[in-house]
PDB file of N, CA and C in Angstrom:
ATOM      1  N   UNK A   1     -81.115 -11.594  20.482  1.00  0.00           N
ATOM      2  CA  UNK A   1     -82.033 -10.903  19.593  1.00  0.00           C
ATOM      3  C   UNK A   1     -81.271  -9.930  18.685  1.00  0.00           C
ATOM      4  N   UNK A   2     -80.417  -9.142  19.507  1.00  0.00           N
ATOM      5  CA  UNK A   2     -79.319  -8.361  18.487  1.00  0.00           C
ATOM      6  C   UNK A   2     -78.587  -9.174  17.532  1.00  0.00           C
ATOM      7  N   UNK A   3     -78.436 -10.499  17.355  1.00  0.00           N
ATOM      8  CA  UNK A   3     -77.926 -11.203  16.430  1.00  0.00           C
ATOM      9  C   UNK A   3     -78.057 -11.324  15.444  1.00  0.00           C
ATOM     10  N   UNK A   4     -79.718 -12.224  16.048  1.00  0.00           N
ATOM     11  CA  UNK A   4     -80.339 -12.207  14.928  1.00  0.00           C
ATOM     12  C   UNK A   4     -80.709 -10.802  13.672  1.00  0.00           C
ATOM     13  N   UNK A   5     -80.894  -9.601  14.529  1.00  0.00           N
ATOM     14  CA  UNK A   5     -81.120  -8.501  13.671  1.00  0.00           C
ATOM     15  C   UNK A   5     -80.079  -7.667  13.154  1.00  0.00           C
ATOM     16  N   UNK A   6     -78.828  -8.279  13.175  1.00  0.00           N
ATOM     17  CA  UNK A   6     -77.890  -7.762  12.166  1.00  0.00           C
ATOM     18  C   UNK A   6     -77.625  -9.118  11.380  1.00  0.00           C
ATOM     19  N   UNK A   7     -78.135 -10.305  11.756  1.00  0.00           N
ATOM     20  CA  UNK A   7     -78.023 -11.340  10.487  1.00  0.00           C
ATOM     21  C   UNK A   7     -78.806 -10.842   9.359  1.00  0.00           C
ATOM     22  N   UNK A   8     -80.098 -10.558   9.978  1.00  0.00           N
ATOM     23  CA  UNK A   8     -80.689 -10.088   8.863  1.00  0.00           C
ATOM     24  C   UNK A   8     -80.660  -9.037   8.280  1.00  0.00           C
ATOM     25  N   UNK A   9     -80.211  -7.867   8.498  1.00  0.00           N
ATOM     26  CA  UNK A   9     -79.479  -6.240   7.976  1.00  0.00           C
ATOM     27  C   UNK A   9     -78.643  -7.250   6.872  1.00  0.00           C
ATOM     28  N   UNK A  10     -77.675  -7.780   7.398  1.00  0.00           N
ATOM     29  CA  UNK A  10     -76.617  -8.428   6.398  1.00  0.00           C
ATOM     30  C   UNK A  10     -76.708  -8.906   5.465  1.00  0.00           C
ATOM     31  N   UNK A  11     -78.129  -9.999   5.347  1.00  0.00           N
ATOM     32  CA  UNK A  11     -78.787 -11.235   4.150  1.00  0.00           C
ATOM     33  C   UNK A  11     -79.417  -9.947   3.847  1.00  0.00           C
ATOM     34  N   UNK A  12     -80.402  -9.071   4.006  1.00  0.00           N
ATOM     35  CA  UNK A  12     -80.719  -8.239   2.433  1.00  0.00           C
ATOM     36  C   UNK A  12     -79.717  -7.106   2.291  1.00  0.00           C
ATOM     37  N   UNK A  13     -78.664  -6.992   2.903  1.00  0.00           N
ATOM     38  CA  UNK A  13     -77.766  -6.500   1.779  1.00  0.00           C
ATOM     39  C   UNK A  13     -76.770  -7.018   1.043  1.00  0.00           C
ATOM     40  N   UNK A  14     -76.710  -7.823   1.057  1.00  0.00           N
ATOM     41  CA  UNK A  14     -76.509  -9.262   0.392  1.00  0.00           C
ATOM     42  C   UNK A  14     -77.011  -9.476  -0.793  1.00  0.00           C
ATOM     43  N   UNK A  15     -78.524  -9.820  -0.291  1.00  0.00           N
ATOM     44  CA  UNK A  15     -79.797  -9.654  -1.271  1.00  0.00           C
ATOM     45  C   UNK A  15     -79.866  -8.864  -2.299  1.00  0.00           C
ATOM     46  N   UNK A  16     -80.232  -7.394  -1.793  1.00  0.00           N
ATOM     47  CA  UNK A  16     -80.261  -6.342  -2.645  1.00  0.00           C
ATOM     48  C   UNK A  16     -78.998  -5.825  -3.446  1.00  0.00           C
ATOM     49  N   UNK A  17     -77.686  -6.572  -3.387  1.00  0.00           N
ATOM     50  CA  UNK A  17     -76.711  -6.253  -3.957  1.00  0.00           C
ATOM     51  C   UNK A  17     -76.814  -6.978  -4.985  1.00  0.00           C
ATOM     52  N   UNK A  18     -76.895  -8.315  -4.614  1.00  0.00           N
ATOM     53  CA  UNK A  18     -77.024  -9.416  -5.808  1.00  0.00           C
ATOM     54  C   UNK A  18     -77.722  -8.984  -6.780  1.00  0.00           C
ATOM     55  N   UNK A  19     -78.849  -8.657  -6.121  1.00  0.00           N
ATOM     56  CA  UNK A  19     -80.251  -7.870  -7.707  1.00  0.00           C
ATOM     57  C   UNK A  19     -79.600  -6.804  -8.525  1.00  0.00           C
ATOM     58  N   UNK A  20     -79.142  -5.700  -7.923  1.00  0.00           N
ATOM     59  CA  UNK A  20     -78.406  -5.035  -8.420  1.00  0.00           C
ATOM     60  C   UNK A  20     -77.358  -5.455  -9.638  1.00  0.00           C
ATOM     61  N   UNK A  21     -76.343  -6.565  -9.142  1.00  0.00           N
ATOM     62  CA  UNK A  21     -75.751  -6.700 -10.112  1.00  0.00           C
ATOM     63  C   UNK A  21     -76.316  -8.238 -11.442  1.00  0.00           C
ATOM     64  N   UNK A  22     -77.344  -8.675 -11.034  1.00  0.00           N
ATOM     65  CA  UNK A  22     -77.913  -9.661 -11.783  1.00  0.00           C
ATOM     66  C   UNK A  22     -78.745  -8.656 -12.661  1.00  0.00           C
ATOM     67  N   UNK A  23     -79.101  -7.357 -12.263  1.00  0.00           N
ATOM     68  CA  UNK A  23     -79.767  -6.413 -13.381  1.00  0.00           C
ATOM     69  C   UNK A  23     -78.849  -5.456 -14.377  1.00  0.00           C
ATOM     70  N   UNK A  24     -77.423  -5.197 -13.825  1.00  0.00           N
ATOM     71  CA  UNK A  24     -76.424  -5.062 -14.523  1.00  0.00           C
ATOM     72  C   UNK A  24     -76.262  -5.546 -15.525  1.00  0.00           C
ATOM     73  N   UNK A  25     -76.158  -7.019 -15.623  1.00  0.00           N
ATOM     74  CA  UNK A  25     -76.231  -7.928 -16.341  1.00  0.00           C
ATOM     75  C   UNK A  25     -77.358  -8.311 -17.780  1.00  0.00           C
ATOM     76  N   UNK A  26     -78.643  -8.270 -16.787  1.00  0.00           N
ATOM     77  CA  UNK A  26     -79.370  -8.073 -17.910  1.00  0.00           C
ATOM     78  C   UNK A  26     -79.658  -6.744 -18.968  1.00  0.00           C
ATOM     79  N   UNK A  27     -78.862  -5.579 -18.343  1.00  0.00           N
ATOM     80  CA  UNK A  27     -79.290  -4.687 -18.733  1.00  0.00           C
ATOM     81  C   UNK A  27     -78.213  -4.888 -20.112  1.00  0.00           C
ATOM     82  N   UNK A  28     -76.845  -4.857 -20.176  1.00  0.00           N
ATOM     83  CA  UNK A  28     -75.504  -5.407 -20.780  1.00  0.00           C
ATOM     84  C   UNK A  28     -75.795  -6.258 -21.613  1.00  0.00           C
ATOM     85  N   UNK A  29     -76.887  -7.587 -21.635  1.00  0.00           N
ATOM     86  CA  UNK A  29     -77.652  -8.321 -22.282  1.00  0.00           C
ATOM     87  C   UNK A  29     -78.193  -7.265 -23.573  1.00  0.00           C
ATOM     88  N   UNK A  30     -79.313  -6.798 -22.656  1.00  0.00           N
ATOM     89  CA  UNK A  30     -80.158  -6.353 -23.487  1.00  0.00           C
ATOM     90  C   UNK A  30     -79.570  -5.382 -24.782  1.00  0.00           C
ATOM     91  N   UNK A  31     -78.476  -4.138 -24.368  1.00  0.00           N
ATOM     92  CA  UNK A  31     -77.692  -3.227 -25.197  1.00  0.00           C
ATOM     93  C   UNK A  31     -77.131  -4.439 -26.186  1.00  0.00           C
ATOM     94  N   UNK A  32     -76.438  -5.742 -25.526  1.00  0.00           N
ATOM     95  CA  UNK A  32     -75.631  -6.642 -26.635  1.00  0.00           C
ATOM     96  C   UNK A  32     -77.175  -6.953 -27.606  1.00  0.00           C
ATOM     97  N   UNK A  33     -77.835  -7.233 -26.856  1.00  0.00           N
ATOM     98  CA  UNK A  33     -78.940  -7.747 -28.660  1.00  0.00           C
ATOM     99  C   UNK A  33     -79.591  -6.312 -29.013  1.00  0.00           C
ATOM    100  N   UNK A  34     -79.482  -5.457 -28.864  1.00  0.00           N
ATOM    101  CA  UNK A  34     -80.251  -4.203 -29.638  1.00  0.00           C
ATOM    102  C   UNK A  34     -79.053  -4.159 -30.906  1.00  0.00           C
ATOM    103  N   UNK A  35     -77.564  -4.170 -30.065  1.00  0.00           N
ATOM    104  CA  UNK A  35     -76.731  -3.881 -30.899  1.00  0.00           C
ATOM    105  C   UNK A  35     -76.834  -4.963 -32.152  1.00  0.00           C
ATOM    106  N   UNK A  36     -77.039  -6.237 -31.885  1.00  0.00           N
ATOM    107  CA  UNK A  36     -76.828  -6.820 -32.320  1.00  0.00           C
ATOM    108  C   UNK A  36     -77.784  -7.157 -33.599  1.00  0.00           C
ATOM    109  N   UNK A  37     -79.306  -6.876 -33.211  1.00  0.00           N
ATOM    110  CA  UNK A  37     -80.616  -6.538 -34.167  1.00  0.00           C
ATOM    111  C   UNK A  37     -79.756  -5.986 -35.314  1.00  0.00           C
ATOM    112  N   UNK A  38     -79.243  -4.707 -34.850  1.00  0.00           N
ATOM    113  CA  UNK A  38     -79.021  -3.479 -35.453  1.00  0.00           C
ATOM    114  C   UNK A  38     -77.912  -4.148 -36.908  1.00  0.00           C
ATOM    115  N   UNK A  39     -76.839  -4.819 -36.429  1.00  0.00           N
ATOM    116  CA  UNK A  39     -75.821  -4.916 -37.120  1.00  0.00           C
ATOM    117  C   UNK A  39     -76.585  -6.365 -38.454  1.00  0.00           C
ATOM    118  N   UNK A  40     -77.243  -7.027 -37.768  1.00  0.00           N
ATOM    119  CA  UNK A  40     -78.035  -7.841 -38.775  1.00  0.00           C
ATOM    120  C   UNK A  40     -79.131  -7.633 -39.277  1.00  0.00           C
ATOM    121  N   UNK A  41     -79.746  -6.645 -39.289  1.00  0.00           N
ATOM    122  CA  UNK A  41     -80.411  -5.701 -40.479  1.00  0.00           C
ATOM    123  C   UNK A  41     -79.452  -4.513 -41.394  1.00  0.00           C
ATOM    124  N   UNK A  42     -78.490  -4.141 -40.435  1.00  0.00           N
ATOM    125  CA  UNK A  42     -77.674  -3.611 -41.612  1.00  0.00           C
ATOM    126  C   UNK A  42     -77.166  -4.300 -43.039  1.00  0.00           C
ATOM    127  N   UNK A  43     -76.487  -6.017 -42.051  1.00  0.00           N
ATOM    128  CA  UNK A  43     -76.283  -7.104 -43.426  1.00  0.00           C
ATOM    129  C   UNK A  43     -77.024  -6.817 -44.101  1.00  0.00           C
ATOM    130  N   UNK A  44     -78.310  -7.112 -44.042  1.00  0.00           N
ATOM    131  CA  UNK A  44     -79.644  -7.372 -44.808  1.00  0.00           C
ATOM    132  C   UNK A  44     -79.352  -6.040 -45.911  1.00  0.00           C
ATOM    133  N   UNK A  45     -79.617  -5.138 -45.458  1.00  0.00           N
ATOM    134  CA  UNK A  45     -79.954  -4.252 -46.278  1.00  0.00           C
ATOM    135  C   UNK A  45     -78.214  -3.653 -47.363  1.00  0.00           C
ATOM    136  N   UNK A  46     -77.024  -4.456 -46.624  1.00  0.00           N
ATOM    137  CA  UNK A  46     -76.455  -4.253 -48.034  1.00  0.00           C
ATOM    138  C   UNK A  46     -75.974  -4.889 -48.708  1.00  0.00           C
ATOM    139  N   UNK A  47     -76.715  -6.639 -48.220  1.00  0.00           N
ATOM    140  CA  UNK A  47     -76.813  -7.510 -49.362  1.00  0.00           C
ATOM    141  C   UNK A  47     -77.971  -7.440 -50.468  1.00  0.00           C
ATOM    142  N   UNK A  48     -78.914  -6.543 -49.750  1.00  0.00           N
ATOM    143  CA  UNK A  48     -80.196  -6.424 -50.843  1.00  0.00           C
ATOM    144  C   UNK A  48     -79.417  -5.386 -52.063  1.00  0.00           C
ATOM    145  N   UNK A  49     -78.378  -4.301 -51.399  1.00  0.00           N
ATOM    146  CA  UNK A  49     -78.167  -3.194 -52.102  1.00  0.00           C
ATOM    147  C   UNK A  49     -77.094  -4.065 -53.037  1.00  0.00           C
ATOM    148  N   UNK A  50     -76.520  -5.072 -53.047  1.00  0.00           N
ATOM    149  CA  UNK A  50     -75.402  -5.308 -53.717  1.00  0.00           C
ATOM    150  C   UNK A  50     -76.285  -6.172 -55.088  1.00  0.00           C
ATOM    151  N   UNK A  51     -77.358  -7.408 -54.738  1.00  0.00           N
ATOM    152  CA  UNK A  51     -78.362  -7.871 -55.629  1.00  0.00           C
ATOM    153  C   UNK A  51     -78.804  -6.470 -56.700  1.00  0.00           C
ATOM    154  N   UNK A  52     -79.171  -5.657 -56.280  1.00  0.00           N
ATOM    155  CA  UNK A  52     -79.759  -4.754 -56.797  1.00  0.00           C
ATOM    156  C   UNK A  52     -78.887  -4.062 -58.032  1.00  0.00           C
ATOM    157  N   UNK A  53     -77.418  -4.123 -57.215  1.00  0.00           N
ATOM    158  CA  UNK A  53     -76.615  -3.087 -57.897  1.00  0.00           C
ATOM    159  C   UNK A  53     -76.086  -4.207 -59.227  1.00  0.00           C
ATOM    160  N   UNK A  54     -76.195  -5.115 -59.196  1.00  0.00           N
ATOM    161  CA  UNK A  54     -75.801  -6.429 -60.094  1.00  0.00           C
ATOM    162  C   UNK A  54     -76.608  -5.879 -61.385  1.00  0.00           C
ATOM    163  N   UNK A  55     -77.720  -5.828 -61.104  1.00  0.00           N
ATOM    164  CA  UNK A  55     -78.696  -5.848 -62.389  1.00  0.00           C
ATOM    165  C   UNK A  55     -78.229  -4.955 -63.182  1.00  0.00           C
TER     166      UNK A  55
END
């Protein structure tokens, strides 16, 4: 019975580590596309400014 109940202590910390770093991950995700929004609306706005500056 003691076996079994440090098998299982072991599989959720196991468990709960994995989540941990699979949310790492998404979190690293998420900062890469905010950043990334960010830098392709900047394009945008200074290819509009360069059209503009033509005229």
């Amino acid at each position: 019975m003691r076996k079994i109940n440090l098998l299982l202590i072991a599989l959720a910390m196991v468990a709960f580590s994995g989540c941990s770093v699979i949310g790492g991950i998404f979190k690293a995700g998420a900062a890469v596309g905010v950043i990334a929004v960010i830098v392709v609306i900047l394009i945008i706005i200074w290819i509009i400014s360069a059209f503009r500056g033509r005229s």
